[in-house]
PDB file of N, CA and C in Angstrom:
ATOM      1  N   UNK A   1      91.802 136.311 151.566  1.00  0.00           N
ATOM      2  CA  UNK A   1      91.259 135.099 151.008  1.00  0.00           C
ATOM      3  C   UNK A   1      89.790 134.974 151.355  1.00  0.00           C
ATOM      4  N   UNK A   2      89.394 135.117 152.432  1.00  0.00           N
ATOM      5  CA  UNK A   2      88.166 135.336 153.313  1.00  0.00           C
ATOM      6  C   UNK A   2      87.260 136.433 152.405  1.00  0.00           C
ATOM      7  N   UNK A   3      87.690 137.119 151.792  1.00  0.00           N
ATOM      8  CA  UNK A   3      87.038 137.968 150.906  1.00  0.00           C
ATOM      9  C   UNK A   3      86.699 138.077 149.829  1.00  0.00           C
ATOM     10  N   UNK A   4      87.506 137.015 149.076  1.00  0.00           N
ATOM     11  CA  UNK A   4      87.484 136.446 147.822  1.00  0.00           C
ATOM     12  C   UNK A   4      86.584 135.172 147.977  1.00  0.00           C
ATOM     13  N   UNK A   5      86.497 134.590 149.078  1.00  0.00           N
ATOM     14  CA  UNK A   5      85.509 133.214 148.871  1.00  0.00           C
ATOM     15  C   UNK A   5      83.983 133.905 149.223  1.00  0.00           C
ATOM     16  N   UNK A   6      83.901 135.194 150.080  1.00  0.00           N
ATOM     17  CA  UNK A   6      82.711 135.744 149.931  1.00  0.00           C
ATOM     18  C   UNK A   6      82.131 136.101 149.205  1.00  0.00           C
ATOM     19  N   UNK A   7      82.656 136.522 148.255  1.00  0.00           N
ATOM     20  CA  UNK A   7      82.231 137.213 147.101  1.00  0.00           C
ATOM     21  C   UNK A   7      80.951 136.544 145.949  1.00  0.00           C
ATOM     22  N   UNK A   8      79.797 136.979 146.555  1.00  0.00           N
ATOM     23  CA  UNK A   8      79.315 136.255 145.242  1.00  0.00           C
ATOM     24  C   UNK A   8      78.828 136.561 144.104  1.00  0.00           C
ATOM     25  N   UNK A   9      78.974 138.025 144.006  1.00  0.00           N
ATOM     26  CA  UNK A   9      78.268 138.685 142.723  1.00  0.00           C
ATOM     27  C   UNK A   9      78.776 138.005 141.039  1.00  0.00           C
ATOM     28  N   UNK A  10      79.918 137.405 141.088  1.00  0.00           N
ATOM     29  CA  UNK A  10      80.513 136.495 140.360  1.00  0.00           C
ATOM     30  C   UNK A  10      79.719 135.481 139.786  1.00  0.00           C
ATOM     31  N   UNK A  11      79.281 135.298 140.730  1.00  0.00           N
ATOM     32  CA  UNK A  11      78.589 133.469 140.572  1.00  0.00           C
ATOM     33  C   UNK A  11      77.918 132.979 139.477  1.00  0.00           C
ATOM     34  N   UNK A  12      77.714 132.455 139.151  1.00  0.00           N
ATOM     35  CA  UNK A  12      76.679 131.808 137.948  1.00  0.00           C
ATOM     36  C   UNK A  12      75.167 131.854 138.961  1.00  0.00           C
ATOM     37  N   UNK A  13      74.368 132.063 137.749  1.00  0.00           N
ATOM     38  CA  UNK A  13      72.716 132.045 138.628  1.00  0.00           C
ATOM     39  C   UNK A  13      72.869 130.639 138.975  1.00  0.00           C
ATOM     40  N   UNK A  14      72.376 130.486 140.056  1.00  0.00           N
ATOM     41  CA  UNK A  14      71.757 128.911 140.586  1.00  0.00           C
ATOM     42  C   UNK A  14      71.272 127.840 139.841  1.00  0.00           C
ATOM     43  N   UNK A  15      71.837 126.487 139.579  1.00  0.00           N
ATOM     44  CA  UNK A  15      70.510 126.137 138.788  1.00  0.00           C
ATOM     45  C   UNK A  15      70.563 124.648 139.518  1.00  0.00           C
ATOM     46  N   UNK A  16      69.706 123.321 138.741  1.00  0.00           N
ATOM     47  CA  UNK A  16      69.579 122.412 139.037  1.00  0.00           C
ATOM     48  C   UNK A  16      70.670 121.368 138.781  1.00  0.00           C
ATOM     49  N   UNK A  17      70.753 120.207 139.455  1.00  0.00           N
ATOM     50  CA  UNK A  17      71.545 119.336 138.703  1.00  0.00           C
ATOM     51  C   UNK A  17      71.416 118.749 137.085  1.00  0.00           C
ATOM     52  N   UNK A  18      72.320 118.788 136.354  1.00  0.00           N
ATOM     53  CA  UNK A  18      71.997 118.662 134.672  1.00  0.00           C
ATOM     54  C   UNK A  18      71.594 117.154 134.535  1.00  0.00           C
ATOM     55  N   UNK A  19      70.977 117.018 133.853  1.00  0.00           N
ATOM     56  CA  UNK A  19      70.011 115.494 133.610  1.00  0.00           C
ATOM     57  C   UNK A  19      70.713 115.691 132.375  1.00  0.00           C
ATOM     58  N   UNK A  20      71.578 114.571 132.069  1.00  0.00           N
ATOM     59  CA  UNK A  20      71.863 113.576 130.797  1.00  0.00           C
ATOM     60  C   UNK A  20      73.097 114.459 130.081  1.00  0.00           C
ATOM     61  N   UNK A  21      73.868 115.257 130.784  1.00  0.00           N
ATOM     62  CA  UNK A  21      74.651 115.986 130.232  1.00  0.00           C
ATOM     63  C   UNK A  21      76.533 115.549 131.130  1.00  0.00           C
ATOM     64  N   UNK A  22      77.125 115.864 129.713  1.00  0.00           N
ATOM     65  CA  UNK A  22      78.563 114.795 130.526  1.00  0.00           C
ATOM     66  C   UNK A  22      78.754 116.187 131.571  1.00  0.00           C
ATOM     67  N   UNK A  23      78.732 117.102 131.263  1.00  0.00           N
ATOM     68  CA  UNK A  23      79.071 118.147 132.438  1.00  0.00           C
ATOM     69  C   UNK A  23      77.996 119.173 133.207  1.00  0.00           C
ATOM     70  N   UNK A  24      78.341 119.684 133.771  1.00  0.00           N
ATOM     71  CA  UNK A  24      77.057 120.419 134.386  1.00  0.00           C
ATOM     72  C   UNK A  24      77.007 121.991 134.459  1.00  0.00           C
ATOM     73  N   UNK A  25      75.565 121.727 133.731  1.00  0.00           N
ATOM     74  CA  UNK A  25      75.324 123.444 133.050  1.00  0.00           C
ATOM     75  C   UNK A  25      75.651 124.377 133.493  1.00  0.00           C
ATOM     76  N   UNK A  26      75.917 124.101 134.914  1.00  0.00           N
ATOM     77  CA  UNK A  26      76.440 125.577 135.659  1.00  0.00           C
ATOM     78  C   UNK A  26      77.893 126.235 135.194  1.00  0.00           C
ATOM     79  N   UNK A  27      78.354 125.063 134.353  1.00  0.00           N
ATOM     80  CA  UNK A  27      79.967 124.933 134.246  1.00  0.00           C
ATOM     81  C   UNK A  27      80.210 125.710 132.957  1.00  0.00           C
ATOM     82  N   UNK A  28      78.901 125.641 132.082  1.00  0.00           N
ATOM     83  CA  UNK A  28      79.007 125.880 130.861  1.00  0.00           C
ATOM     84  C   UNK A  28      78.544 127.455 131.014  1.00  0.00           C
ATOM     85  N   UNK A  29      78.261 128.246 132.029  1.00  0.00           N
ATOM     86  CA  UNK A  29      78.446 129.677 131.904  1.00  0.00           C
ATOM     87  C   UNK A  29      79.174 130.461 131.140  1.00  0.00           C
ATOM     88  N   UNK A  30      78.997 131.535 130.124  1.00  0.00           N
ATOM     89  CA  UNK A  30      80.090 132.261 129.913  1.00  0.00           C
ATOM     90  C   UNK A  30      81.034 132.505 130.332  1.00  0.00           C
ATOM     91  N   UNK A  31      80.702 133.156 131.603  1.00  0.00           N
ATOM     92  CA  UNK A  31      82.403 134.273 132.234  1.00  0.00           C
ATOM     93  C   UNK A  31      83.065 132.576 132.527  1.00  0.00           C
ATOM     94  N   UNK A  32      82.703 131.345 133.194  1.00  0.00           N
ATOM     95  CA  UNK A  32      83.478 130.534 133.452  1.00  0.00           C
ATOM     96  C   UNK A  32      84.018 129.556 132.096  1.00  0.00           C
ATOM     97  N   UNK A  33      83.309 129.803 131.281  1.00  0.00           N
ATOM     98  CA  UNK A  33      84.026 129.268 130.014  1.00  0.00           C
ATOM     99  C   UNK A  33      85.302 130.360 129.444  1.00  0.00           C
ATOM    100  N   UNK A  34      85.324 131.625 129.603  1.00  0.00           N
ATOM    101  CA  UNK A  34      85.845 132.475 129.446  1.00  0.00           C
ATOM    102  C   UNK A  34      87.137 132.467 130.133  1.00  0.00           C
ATOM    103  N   UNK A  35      87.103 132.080 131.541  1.00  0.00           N
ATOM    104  CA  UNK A  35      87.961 132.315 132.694  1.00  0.00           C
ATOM    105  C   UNK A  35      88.683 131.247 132.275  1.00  0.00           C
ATOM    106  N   UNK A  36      87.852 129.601 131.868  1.00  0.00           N
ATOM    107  CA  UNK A  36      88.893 128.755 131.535  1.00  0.00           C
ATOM    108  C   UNK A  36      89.558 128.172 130.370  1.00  0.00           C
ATOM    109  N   UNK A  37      89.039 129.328 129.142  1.00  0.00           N
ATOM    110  CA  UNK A  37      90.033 129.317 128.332  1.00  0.00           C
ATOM    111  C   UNK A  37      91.049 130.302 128.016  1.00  0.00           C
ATOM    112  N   UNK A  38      91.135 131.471 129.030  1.00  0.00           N
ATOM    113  CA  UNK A  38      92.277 132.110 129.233  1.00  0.00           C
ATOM    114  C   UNK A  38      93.441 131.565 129.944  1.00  0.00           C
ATOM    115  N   UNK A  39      92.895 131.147 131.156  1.00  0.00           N
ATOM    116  CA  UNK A  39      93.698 129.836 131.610  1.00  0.00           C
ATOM    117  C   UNK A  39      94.746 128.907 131.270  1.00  0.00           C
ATOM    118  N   UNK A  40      93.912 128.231 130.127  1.00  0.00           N
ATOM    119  CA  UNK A  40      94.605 127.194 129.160  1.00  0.00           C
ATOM    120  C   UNK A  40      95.513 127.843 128.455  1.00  0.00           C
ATOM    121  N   UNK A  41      94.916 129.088 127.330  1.00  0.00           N
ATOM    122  CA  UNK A  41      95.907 129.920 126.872  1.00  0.00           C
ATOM    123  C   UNK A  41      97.102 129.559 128.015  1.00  0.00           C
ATOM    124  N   UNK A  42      96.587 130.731 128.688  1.00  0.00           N
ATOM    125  CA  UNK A  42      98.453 131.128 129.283  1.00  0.00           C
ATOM    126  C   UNK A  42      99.108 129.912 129.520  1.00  0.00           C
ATOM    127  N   UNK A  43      98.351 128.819 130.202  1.00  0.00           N
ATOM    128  CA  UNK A  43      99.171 127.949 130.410  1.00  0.00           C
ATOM    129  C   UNK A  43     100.205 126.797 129.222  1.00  0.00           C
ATOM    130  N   UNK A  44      99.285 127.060 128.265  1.00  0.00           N
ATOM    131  CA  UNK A  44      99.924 126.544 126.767  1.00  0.00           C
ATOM    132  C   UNK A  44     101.190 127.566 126.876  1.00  0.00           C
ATOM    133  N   UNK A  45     101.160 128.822 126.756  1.00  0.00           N
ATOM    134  CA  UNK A  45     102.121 129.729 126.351  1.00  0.00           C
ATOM    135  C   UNK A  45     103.379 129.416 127.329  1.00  0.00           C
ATOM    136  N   UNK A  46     102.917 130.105 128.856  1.00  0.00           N
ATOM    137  CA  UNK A  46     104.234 129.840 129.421  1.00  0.00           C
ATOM    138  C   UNK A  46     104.876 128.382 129.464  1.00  0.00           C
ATOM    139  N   UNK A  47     103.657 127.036 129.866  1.00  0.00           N
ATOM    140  CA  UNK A  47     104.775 125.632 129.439  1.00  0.00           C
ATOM    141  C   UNK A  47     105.699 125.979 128.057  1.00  0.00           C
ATOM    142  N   UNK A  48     104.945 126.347 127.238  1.00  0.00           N
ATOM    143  CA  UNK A  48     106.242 126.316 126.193  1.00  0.00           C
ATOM    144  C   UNK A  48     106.809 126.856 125.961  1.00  0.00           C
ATOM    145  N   UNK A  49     107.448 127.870 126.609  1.00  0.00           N
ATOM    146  CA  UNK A  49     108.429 128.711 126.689  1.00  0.00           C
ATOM    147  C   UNK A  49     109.151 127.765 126.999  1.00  0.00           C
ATOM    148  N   UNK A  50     109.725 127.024 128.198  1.00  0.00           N
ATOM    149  CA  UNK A  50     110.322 126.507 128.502  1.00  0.00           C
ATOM    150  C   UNK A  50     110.862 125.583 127.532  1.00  0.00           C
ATOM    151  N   UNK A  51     110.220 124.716 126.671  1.00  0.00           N
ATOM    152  CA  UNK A  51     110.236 123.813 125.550  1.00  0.00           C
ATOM    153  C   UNK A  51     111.442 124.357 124.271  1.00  0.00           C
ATOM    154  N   UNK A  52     110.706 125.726 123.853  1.00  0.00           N
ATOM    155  CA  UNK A  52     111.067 126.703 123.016  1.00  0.00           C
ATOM    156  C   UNK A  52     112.709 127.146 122.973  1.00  0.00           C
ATOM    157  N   UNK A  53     112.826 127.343 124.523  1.00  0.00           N
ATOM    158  CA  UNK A  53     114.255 127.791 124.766  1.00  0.00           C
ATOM    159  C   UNK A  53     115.016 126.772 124.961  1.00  0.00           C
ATOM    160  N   UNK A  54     114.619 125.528 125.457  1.00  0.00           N
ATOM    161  CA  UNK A  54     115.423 124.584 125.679  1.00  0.00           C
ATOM    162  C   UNK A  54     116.217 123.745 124.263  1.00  0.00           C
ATOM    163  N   UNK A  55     114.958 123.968 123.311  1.00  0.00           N
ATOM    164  CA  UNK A  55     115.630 123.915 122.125  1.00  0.00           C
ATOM    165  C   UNK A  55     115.944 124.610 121.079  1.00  0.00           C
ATOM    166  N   UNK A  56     115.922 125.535 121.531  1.00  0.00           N
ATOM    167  CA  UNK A  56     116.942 126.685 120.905  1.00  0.00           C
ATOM    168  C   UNK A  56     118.370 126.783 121.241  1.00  0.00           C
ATOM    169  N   UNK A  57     118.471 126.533 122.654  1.00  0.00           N
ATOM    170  CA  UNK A  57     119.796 126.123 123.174  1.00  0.00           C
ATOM    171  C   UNK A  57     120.536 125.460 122.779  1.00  0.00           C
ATOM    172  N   UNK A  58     119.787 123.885 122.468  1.00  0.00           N
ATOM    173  CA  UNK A  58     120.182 122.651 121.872  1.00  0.00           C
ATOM    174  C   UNK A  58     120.416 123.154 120.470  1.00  0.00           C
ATOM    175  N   UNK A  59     120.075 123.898 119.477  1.00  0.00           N
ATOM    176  CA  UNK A  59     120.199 124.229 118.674  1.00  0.00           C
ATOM    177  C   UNK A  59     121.337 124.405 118.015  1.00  0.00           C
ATOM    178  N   UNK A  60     121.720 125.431 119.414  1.00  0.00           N
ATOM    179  CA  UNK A  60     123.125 125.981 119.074  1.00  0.00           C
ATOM    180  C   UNK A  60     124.323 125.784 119.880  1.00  0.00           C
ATOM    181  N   UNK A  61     123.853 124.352 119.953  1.00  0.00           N
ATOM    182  CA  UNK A  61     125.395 123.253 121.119  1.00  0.00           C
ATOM    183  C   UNK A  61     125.204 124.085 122.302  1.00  0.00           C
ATOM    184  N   UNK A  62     124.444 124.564 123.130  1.00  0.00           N
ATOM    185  CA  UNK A  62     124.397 125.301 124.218  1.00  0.00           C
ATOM    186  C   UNK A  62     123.655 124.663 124.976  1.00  0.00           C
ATOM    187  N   UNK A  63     123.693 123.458 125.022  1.00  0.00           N
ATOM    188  CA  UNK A  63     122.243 122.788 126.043  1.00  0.00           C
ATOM    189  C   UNK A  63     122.088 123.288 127.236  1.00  0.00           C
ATOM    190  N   UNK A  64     123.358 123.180 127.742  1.00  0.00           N
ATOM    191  CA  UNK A  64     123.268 123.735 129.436  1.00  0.00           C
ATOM    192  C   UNK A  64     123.180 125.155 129.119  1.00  0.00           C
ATOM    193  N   UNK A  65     123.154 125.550 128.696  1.00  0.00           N
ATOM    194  CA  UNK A  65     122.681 127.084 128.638  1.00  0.00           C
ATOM    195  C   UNK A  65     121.400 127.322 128.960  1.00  0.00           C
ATOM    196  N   UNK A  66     120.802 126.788 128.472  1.00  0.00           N
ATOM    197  CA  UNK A  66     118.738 126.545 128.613  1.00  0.00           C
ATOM    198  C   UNK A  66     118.734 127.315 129.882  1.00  0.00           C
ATOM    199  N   UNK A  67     119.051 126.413 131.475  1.00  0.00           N
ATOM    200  CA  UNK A  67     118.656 126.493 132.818  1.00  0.00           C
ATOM    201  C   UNK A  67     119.313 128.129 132.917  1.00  0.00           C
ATOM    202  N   UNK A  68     120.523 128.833 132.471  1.00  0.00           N
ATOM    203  CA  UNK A  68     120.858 129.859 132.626  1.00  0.00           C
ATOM    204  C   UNK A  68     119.955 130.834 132.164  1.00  0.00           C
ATOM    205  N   UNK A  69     119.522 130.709 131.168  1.00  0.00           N
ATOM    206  CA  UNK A  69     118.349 131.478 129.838  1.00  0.00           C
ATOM    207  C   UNK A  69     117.460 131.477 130.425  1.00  0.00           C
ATOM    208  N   UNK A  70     117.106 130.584 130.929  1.00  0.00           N
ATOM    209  CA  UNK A  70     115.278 130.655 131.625  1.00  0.00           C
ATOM    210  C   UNK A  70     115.345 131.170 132.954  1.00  0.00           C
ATOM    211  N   UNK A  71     116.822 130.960 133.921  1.00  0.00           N
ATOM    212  CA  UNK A  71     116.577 131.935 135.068  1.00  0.00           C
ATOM    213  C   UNK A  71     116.736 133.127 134.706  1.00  0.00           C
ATOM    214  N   UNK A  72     117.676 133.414 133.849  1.00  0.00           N
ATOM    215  CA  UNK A  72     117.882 135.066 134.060  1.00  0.00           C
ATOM    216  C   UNK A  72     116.421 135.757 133.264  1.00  0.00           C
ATOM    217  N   UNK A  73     115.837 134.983 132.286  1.00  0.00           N
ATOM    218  CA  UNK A  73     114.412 134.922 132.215  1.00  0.00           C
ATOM    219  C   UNK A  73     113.384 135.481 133.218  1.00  0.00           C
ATOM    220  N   UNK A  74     113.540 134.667 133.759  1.00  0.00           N
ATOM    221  CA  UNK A  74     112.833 134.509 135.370  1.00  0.00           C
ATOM    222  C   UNK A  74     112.897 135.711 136.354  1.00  0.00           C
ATOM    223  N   UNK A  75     114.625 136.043 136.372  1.00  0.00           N
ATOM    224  CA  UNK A  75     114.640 137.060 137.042  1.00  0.00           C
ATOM    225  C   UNK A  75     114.061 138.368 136.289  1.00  0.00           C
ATOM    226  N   UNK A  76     114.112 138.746 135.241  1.00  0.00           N
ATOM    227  CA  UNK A  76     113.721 139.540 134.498  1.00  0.00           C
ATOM    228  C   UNK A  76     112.315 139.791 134.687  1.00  0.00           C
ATOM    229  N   UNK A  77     111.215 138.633 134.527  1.00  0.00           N
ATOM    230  CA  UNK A  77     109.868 138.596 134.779  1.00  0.00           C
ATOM    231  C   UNK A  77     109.603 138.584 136.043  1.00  0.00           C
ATOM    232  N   UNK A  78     110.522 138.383 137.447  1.00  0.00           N
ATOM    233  CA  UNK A  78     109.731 139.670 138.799  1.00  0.00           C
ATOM    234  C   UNK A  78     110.818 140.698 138.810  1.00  0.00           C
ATOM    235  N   UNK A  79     111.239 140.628 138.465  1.00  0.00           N
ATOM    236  CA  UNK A  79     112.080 142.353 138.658  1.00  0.00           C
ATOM    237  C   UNK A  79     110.872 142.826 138.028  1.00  0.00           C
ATOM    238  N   UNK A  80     110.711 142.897 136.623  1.00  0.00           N
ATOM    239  CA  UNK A  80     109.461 143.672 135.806  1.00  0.00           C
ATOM    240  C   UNK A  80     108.256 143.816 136.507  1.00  0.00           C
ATOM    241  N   UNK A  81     107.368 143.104 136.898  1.00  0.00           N
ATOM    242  CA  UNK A  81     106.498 142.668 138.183  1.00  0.00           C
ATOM    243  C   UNK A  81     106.796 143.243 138.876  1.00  0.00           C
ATOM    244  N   UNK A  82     107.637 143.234 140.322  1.00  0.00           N
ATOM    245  CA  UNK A  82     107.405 143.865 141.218  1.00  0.00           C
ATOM    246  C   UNK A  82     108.178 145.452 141.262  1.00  0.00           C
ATOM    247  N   UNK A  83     108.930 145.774 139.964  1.00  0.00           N
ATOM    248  CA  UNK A  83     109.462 147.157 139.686  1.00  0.00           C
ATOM    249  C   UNK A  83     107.699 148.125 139.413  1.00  0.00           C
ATOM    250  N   UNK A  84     107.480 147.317 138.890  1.00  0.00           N
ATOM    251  CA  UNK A  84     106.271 147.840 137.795  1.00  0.00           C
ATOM    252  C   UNK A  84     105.350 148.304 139.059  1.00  0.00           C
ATOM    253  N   UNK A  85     104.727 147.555 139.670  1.00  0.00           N
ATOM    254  CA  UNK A  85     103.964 148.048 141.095  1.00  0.00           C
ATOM    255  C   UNK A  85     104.816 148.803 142.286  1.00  0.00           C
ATOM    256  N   UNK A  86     105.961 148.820 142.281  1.00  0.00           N
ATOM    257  CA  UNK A  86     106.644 149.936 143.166  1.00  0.00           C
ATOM    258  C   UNK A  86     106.753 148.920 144.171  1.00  0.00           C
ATOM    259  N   UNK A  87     106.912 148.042 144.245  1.00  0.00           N
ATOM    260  CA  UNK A  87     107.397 147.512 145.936  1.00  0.00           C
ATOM    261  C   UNK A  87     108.503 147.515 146.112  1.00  0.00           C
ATOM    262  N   UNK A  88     109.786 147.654 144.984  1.00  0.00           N
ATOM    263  CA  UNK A  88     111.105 147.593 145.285  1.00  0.00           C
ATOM    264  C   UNK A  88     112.015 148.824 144.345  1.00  0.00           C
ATOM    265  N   UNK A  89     113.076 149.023 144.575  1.00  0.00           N
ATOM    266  CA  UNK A  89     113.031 150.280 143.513  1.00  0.00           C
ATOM    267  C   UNK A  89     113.962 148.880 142.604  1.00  0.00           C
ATOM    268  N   UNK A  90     114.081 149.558 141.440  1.00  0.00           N
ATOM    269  CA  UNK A  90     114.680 148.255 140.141  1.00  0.00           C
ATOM    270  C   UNK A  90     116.450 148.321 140.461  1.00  0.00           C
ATOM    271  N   UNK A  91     116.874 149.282 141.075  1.00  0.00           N
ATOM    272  CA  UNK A  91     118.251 149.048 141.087  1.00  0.00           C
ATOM    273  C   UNK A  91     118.391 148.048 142.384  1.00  0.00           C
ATOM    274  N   UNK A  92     117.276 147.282 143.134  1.00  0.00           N
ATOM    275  CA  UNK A  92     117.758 146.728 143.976  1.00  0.00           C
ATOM    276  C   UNK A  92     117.808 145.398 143.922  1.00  0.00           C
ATOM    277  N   UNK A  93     116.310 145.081 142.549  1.00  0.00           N
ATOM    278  CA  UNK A  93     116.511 144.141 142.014  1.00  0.00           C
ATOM    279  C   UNK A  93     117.410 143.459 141.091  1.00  0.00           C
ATOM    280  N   UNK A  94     118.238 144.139 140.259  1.00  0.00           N
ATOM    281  CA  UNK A  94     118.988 143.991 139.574  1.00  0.00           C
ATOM    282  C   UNK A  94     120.741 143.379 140.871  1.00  0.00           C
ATOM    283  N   UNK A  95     120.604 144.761 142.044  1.00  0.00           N
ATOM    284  CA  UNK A  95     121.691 144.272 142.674  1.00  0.00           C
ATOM    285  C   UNK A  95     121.419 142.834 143.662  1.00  0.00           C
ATOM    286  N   UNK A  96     120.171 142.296 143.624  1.00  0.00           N
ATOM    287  CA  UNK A  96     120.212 141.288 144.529  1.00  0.00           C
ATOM    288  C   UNK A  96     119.711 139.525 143.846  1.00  0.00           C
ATOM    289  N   UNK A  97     119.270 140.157 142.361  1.00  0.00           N
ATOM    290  CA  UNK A  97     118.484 139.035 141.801  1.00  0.00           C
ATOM    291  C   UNK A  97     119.338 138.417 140.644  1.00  0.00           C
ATOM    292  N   UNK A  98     120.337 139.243 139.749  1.00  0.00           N
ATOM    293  CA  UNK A  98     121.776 139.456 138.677  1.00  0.00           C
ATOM    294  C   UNK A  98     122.758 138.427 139.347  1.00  0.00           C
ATOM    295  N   UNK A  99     123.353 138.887 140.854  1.00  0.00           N
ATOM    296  CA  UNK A  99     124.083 138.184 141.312  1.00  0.00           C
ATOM    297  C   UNK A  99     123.722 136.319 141.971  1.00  0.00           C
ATOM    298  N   UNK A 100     122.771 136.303 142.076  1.00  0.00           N
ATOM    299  CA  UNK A 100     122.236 134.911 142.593  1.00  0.00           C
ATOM    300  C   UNK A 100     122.038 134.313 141.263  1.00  0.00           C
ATOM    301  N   UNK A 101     121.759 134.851 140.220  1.00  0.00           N
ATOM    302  CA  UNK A 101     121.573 134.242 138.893  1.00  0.00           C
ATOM    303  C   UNK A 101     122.309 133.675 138.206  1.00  0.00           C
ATOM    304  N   UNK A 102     123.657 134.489 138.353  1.00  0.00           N
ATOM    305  CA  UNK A 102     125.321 134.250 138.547  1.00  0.00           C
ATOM    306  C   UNK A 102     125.893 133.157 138.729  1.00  0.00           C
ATOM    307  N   UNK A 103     125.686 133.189 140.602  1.00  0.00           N
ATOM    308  CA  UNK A 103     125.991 131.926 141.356  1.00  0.00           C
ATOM    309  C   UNK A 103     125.857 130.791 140.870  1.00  0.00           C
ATOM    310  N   UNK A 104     123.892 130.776 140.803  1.00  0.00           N
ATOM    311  CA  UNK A 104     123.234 129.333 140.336  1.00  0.00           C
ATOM    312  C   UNK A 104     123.662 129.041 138.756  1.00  0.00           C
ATOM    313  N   UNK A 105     123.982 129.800 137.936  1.00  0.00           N
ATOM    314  CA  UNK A 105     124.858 129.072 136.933  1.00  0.00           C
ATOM    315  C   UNK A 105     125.598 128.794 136.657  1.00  0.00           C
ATOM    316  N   UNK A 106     126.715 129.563 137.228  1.00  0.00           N
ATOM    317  CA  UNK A 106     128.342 129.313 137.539  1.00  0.00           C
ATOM    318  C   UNK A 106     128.540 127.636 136.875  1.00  0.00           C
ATOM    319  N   UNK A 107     128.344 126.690 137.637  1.00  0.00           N
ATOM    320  CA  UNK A 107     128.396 125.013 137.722  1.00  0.00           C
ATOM    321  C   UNK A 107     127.930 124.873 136.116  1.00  0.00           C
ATOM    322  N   UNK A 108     126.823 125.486 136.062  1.00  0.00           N
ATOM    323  CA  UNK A 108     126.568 124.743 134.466  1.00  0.00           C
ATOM    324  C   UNK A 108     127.733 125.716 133.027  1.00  0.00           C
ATOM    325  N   UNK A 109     127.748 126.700 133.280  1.00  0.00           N
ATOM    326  CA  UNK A 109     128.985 127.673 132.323  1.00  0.00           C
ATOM    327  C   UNK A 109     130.283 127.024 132.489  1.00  0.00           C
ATOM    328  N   UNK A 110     130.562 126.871 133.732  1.00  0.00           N
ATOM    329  CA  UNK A 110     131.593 126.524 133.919  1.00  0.00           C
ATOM    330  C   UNK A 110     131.974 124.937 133.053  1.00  0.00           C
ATOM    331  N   UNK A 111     130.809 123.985 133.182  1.00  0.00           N
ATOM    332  CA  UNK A 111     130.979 122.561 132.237  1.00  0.00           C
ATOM    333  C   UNK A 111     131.174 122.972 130.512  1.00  0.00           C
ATOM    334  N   UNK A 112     130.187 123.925 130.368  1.00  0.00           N
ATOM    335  CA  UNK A 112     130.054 124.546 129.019  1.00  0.00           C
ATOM    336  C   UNK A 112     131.037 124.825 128.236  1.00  0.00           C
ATOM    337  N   UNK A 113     132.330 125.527 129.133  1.00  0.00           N
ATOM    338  CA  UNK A 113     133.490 126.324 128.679  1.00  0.00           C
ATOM    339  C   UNK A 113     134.651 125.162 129.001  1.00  0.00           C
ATOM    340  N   UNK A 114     134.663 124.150 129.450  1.00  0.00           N
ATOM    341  CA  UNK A 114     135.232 122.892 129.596  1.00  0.00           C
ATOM    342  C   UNK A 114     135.064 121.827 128.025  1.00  0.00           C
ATOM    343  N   UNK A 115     134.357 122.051 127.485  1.00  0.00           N
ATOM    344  CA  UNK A 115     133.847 121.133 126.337  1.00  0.00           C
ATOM    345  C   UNK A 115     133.534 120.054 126.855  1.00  0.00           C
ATOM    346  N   UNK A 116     132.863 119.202 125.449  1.00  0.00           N
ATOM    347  CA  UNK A 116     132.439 117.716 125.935  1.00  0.00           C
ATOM    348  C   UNK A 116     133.827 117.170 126.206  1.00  0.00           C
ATOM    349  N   UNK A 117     133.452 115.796 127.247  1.00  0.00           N
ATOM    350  CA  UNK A 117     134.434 114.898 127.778  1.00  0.00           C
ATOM    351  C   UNK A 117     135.426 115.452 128.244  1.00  0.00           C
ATOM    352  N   UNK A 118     135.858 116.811 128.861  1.00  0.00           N
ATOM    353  CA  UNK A 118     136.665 116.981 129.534  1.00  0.00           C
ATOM    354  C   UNK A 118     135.689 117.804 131.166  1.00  0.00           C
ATOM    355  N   UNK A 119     136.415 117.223 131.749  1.00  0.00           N
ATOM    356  CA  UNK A 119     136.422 117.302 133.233  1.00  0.00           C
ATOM    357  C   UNK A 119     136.659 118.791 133.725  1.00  0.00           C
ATOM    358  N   UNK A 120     135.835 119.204 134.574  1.00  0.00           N
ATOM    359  CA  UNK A 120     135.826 121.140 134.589  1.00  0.00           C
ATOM    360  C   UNK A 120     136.534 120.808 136.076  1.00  0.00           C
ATOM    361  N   UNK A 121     136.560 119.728 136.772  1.00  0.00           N
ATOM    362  CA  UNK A 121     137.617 120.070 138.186  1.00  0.00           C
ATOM    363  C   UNK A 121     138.942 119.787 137.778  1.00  0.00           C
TER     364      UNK A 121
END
């Protein structure tokens, strides 16, 4: 972290405080206009993923399905991640990240396969 806040070849050149401007010119740099509309991107994209699947679910009478869809989602996107850089081999992710995915949905499948208004205990 200590190395990353050193860093200043990054920086925007120096300048003065902006006279009569709602923001300040330093802000309006390229690479930092750049940096913060990639930003936004992704962050538009992945919030709505979540949105996307949740009503797709709903779509197809599967509501509680959503939270299952988006973890095993989830698990999928760091298995991929940390398979991809080698920190774990992928059969270990699959044997340790598949089964917890399992678990934590169990409760909602289990209401699912119960139908509405009937009681899953």
């Amino acid at each position: 972290m200590a190395g990353v806040l050193a860093a200043t070849a990054s920086e925007p050149p120096p300048g003065g405080p902006s006279r009569g401007l709602l923001v300040d010119r330093r802000l309006l740099h390229r690479r930092f206009v750049a940096l913060f509309a990639a930003n936004l991107a992704l962050g538009c994209f992945f919030g709505g993923i979540g949105v996307a699947v949740t009503a797709f679910a709903l779509a197809h009478r599967a509501g509680a399905l959503a939270g299952p869809i988006m973890a095993v989602a989830g698990a999928a996107a760091v298995g991929g991640g940390v398979g991809r850089f080698g920190w774990a081999p992928e059969f270990l992710l699959l044997t340790a990240l598949l089964p917890g995915t399992l678990l934590a949905a169990y409760p909602l499948l289990r209401d699912v396969r119960s139908g509405p208004g009937r009681s899953s205990a």
